[in-house]
Protein backbone atom coordinates (compact mmCIF):
# COMPACT_ATOMS: atom_id res chain seq x y z
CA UNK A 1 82.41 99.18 120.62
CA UNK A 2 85.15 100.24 117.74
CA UNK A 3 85.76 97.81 115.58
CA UNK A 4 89.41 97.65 114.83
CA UNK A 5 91.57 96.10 112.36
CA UNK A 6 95.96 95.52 112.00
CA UNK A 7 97.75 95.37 108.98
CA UNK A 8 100.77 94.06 109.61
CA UNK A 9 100.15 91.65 112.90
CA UNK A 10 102.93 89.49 112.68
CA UNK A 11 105.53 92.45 113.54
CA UNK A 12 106.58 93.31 116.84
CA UNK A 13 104.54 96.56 116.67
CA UNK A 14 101.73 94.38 115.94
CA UNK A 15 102.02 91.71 118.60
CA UNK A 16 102.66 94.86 120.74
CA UNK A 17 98.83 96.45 119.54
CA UNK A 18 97.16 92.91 119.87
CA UNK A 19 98.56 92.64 123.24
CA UNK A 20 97.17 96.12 124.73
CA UNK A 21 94.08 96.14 122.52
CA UNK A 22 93.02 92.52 124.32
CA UNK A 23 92.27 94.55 127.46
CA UNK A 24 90.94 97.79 125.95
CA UNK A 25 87.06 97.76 126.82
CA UNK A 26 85.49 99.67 124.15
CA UNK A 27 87.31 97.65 121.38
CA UNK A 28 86.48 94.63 119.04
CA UNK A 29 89.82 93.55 117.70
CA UNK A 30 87.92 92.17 114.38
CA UNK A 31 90.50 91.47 111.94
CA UNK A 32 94.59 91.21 111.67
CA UNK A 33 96.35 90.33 108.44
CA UNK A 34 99.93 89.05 107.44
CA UNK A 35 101.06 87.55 104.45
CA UNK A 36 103.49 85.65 105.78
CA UNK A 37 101.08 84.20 108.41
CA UNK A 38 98.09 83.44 106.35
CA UNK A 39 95.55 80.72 108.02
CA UNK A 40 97.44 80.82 111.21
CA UNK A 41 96.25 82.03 114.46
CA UNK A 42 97.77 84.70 115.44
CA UNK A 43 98.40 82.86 119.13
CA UNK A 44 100.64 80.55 116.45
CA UNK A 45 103.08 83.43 115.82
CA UNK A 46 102.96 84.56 118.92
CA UNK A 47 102.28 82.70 121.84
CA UNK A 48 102.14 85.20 124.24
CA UNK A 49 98.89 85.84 123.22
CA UNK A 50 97.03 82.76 123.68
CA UNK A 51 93.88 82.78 125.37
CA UNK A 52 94.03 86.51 124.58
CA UNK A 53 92.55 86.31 120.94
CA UNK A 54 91.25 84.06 118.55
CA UNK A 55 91.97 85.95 115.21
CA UNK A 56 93.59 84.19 112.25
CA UNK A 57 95.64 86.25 110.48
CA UNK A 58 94.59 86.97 106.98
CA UNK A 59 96.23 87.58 103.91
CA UNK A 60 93.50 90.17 101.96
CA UNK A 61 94.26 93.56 100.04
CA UNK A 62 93.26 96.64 101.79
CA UNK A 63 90.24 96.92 99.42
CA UNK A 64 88.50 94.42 100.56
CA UNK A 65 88.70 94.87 103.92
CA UNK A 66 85.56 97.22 103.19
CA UNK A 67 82.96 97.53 106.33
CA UNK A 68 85.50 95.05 108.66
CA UNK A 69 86.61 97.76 111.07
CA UNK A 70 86.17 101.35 112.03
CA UNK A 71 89.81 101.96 112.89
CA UNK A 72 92.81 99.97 110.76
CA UNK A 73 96.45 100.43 112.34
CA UNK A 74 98.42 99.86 110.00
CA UNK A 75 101.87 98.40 110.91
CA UNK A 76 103.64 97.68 107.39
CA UNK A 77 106.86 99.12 105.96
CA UNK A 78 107.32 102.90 104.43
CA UNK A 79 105.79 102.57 100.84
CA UNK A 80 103.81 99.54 101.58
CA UNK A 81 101.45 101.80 103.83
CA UNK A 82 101.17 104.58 100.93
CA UNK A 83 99.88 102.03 99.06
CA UNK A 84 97.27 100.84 101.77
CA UNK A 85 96.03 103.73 103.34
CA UNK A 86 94.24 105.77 100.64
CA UNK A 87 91.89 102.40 100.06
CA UNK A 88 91.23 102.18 103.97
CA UNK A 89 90.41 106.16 103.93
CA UNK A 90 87.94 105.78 100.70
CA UNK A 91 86.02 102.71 102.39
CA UNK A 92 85.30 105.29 105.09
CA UNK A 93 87.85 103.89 108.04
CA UNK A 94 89.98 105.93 109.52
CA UNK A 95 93.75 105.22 109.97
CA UNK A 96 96.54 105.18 112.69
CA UNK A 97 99.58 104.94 110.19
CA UNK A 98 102.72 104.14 112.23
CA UNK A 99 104.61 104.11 109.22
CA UNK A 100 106.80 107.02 108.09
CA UNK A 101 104.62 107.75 105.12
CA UNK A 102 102.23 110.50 106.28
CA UNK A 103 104.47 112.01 109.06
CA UNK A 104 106.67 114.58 106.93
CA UNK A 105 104.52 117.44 105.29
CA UNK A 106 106.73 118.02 102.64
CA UNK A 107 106.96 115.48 99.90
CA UNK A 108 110.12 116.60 98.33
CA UNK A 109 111.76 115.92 102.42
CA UNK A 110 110.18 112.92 102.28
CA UNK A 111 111.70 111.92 99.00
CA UNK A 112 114.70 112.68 99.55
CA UNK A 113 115.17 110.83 102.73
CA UNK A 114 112.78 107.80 101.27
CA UNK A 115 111.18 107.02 98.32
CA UNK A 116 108.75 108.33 95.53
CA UNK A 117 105.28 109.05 97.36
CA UNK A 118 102.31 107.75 95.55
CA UNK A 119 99.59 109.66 97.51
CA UNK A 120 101.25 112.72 97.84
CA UNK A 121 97.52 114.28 98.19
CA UNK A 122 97.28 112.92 101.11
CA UNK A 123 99.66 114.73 103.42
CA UNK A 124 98.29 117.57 103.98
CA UNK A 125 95.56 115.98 105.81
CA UNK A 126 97.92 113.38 107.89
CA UNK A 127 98.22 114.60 111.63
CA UNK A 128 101.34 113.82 113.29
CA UNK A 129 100.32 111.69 115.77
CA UNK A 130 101.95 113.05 119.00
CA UNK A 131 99.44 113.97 121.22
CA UNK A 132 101.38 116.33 123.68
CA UNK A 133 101.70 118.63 120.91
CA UNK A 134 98.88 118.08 117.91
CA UNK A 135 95.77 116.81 120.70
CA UNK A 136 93.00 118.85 119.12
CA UNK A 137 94.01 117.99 115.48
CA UNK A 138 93.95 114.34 115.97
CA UNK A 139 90.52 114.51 117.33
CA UNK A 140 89.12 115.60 114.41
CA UNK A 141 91.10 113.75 111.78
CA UNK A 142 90.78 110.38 110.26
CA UNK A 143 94.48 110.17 109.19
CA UNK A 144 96.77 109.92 111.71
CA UNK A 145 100.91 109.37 111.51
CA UNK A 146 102.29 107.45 114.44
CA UNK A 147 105.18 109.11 115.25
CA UNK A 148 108.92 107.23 114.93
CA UNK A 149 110.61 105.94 117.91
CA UNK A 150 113.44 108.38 118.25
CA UNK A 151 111.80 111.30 117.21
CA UNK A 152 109.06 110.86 120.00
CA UNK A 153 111.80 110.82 122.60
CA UNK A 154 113.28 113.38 121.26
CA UNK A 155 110.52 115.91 120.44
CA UNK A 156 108.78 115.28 124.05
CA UNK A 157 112.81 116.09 125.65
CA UNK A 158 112.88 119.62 124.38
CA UNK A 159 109.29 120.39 123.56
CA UNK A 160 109.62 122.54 127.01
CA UNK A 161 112.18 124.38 126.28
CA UNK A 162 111.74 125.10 122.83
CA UNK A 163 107.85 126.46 123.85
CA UNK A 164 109.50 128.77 126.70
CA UNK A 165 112.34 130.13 124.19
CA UNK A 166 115.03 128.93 126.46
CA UNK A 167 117.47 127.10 124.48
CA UNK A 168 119.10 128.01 121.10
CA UNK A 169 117.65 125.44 119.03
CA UNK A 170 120.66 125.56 116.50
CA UNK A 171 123.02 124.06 119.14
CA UNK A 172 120.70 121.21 119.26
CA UNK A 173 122.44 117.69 119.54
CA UNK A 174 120.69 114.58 120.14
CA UNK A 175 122.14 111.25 120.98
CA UNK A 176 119.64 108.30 121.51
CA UNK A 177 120.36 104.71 122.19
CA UNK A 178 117.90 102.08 121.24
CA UNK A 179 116.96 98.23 121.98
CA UNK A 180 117.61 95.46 118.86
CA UNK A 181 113.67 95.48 118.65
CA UNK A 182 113.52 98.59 116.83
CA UNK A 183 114.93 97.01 113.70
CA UNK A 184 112.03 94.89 113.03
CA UNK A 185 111.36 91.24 113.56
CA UNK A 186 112.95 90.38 110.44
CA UNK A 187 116.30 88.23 110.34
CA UNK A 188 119.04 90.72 109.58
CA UNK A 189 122.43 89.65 110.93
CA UNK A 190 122.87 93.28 112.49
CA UNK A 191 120.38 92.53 115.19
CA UNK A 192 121.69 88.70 115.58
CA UNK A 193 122.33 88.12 119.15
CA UNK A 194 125.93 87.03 118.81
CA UNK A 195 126.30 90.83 116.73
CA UNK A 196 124.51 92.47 119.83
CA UNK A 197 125.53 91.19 122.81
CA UNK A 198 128.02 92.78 124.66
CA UNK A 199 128.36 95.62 122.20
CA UNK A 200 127.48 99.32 121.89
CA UNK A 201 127.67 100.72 118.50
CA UNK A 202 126.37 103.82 116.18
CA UNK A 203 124.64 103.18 113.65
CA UNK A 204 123.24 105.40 110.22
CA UNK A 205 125.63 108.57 111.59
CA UNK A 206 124.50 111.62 110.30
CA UNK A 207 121.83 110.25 107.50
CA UNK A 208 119.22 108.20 109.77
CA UNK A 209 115.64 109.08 108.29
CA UNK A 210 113.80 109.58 111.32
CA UNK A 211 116.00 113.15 111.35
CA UNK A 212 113.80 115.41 109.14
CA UNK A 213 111.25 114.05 111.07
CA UNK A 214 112.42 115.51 114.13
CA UNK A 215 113.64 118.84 112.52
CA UNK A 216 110.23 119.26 111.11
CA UNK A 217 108.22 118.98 114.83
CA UNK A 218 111.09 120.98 116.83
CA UNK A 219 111.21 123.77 113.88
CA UNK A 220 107.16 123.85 114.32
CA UNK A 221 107.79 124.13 118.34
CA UNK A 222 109.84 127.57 117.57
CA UNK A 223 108.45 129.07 114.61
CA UNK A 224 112.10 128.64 112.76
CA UNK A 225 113.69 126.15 110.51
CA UNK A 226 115.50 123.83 112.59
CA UNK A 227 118.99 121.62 111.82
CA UNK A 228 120.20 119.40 114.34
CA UNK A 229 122.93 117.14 114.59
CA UNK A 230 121.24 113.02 115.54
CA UNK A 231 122.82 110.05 116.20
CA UNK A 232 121.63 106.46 117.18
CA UNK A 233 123.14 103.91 118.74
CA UNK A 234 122.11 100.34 119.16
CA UNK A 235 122.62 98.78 122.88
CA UNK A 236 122.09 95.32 123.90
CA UNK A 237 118.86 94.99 125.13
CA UNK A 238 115.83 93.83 123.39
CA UNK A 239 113.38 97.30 124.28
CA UNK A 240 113.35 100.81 125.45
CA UNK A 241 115.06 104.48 123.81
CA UNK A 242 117.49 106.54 125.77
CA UNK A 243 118.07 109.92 124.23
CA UNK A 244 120.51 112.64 126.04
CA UNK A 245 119.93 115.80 124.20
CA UNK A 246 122.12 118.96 124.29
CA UNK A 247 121.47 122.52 123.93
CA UNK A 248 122.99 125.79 124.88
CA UNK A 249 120.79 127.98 126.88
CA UNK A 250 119.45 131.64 125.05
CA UNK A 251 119.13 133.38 128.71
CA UNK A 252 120.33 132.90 132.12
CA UNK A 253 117.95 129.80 133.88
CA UNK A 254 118.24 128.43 137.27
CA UNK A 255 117.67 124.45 138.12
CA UNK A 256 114.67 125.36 139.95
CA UNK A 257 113.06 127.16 137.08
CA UNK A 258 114.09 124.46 134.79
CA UNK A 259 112.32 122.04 136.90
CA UNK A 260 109.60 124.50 137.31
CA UNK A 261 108.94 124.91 133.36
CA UNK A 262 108.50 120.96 132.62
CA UNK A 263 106.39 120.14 135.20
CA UNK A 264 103.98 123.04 133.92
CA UNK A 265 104.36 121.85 130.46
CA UNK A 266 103.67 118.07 131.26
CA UNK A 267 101.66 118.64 134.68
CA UNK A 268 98.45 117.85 132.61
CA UNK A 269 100.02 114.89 130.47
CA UNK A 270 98.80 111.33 131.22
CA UNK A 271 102.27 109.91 130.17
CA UNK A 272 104.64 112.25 130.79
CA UNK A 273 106.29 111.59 133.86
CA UNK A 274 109.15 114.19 134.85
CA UNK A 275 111.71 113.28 137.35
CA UNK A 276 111.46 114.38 140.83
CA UNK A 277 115.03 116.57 141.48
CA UNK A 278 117.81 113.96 142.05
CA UNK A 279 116.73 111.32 140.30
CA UNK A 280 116.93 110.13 136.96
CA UNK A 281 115.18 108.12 134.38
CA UNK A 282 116.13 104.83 133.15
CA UNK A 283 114.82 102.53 130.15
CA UNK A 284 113.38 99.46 133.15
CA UNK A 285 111.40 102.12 134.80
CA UNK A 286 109.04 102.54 131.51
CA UNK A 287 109.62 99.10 130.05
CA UNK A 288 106.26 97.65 129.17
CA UNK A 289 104.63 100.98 129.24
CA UNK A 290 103.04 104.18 127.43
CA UNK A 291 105.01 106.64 129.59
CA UNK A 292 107.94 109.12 128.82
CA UNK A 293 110.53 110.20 132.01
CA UNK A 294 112.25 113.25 131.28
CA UNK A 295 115.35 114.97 133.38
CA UNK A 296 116.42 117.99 132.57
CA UNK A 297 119.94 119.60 133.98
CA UNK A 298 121.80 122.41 134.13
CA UNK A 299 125.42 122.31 133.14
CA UNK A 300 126.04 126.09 134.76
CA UNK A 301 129.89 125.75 133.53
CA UNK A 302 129.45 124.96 129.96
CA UNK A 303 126.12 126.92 129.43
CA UNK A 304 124.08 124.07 128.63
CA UNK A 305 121.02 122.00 129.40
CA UNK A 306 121.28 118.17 129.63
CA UNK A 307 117.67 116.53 128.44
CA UNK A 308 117.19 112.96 129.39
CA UNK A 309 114.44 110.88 127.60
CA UNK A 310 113.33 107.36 128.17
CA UNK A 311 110.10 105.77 126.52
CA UNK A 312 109.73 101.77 125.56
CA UNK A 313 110.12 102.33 121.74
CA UNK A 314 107.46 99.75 121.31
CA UNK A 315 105.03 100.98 123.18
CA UNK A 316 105.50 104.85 123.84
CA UNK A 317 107.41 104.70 120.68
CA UNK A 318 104.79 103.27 118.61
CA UNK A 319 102.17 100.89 119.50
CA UNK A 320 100.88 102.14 123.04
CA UNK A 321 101.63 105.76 121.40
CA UNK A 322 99.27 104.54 118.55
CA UNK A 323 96.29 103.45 120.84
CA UNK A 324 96.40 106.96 122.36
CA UNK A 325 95.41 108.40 119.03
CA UNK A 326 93.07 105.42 118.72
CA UNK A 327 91.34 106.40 122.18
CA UNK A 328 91.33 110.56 120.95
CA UNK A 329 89.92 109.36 117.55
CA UNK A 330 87.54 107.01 119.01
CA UNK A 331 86.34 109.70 121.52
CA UNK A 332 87.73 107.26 124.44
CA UNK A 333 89.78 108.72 127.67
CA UNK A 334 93.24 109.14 126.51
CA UNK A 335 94.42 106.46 128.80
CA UNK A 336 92.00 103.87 128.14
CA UNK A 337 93.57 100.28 127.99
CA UNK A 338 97.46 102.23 128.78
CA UNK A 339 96.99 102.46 131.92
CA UNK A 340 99.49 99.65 133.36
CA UNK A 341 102.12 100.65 135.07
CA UNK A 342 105.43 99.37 134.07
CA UNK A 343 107.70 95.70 133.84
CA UNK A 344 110.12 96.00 136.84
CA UNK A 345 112.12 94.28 137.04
């Protein structure tokens, strides 16, 4: 059994981990801390989980949480996890970081789109935790970054097309809609229900930080520096990423072939689900789960190709996505405990 440990249980992405980790068989879930919820069960904060677990969420500094767990997720905030991580890593754990501290290479990117890093010595080391794409590397790591939300969406949309040269990636645009719970479960009156409901709006236009993110993975994908143009909107619903992503084709491309290279690149991938011709994904049909549904189109009169990306940004988009890396870490079939099929309705 792997012993496993959260930091940070009293989020949404770590409700979300405790929920799936309940019914993984080769896992102890041993210990789960939160300041906020010290000496409460964690069934207390959220009910949902009763009769699931019987941990009491602690409130106890990273270094001494020496010899408690094999594996520590850790679900804090950007800068907090900096912090964190090198103490987890010295006491000989390894890490599934699904913060964005560890996912851009470059410190001086990070900086500028964050903060100061404190363990700057540690990136070069940090995998970037998308397992389509960097399988073989996570394996053998003990430092893995969980991948953002958007980006994962994003990256897994185009990753076809980018591998097969198709697309210029400098027309690259990417709009993505999200659900309120990617803000967090703390109160901010932007994610009020009364400030959701019934709205659509953009948000962060042109300076969201999960965007060098992105650049970095799509510029890896074609050997090139990459600059595309993001935007995120937030839609009334309380789960689950929509990105549409634009591109101008580099060569001529039928439908067919189209359809032909992404089920060749994700034939193989246990959540990669592409659409049969016809249809086309929606957030409901992944809701709940670890699985991205991709469309891609033609648009023969403009010259374009119309990428459309669904994943639950909870799941997919971080904590299912995180358990992945757990299982390739862990030496576990990639699918182990994610197997579920999705909420409908």
């Amino acid at each position: 059994m792997l012993r496993v440990g959260i930091i940070g249980a009293s989020g949404y992405t770590g409700a979300e981990l405790t929920r799936i980790l309940c019914n993984h068989p080769e896992v102890e879930l041993a210990v789960a801390t939160s300041r906020q919820y010290a000496g409460k069960p964690l069934t207390q904060v959220y009910p949902s989980l009763k009769g699931k677990t019987d941990l009491v969420c602690e409130d106890t500094a990273a270094e001494n949480l020496t010899g408690r767990a094999d594996l520590f997720f850790t679900a804090v905030p950007h800068q907090t996890a900096m912090s964190v991580v090198p103490h987890l890593l010295a006491n000989g754990s390894k890490v599934v970081d699904l913060s964005a501290d560890f996912r851009i290479a470059d410190a001086s990117v990070y900086e500028k789109w964050y903060q100061p890093h404190s363990a700057k010595e540690y990136l070069d080391e940090a995998v970037y935790g998308l397992p389509e794409l960097h399988r073989a590397a996570i394996i053998t790591s003990r430092l893995v970054a969980n991948p953002g939300c958007y980006p994962t969406s994003i990256i897994l949309g185009v990753a076809p097309l980018l591998k097969a040269g198709l697309i210029n990636p400098s027309t690259l645009i990417a709009d993505s809609k999200s659900g309120a719970s990617g803000a967090g479960r703390g109160a901010q009156t932007g994610t009020l229900f009364c400030e959701v409901t019934g709205g659509f709006r953009a948000y962060k236009v042109a300076e969201h930080r999960h965007t060098p993110e992105i650049e970095q993975e799509i510029s890896l994908l074609c050997n090139k520096q990459v600059t595309l143009s993001f935007t995120p909107h937030l839609v009334p619903m309380s789960r689950g990423i929509f990105s549409t992503i634009y591109a101008s084709v580099s060569q001529k491309v039928t439908q067919k072939e189209l359809q032909g290279i992404y089920n060749d690149f994700c034939g193989n991938e246990p959540f990669i689900r592409v659409c049969d011709p016809g249809t086309l994904p929606t957030t409901q049909y992944v809701r709940g789960s670890n699985f991205c549904d991709i469309a891609c189109r033609l648009d023969e009169r403009t010259g374009r190709v119309i990428v459309l990306s669904v994943i639950d940004n909870l799941v997919k988009g971080a904590s299912g996505q995180a358990i992945q890396n757990m299982n390739l870490l862990g030496g576990f079939p990639e699918d182990m405990g994610l197997a579920a099929p999705p909420l409908f309705p």
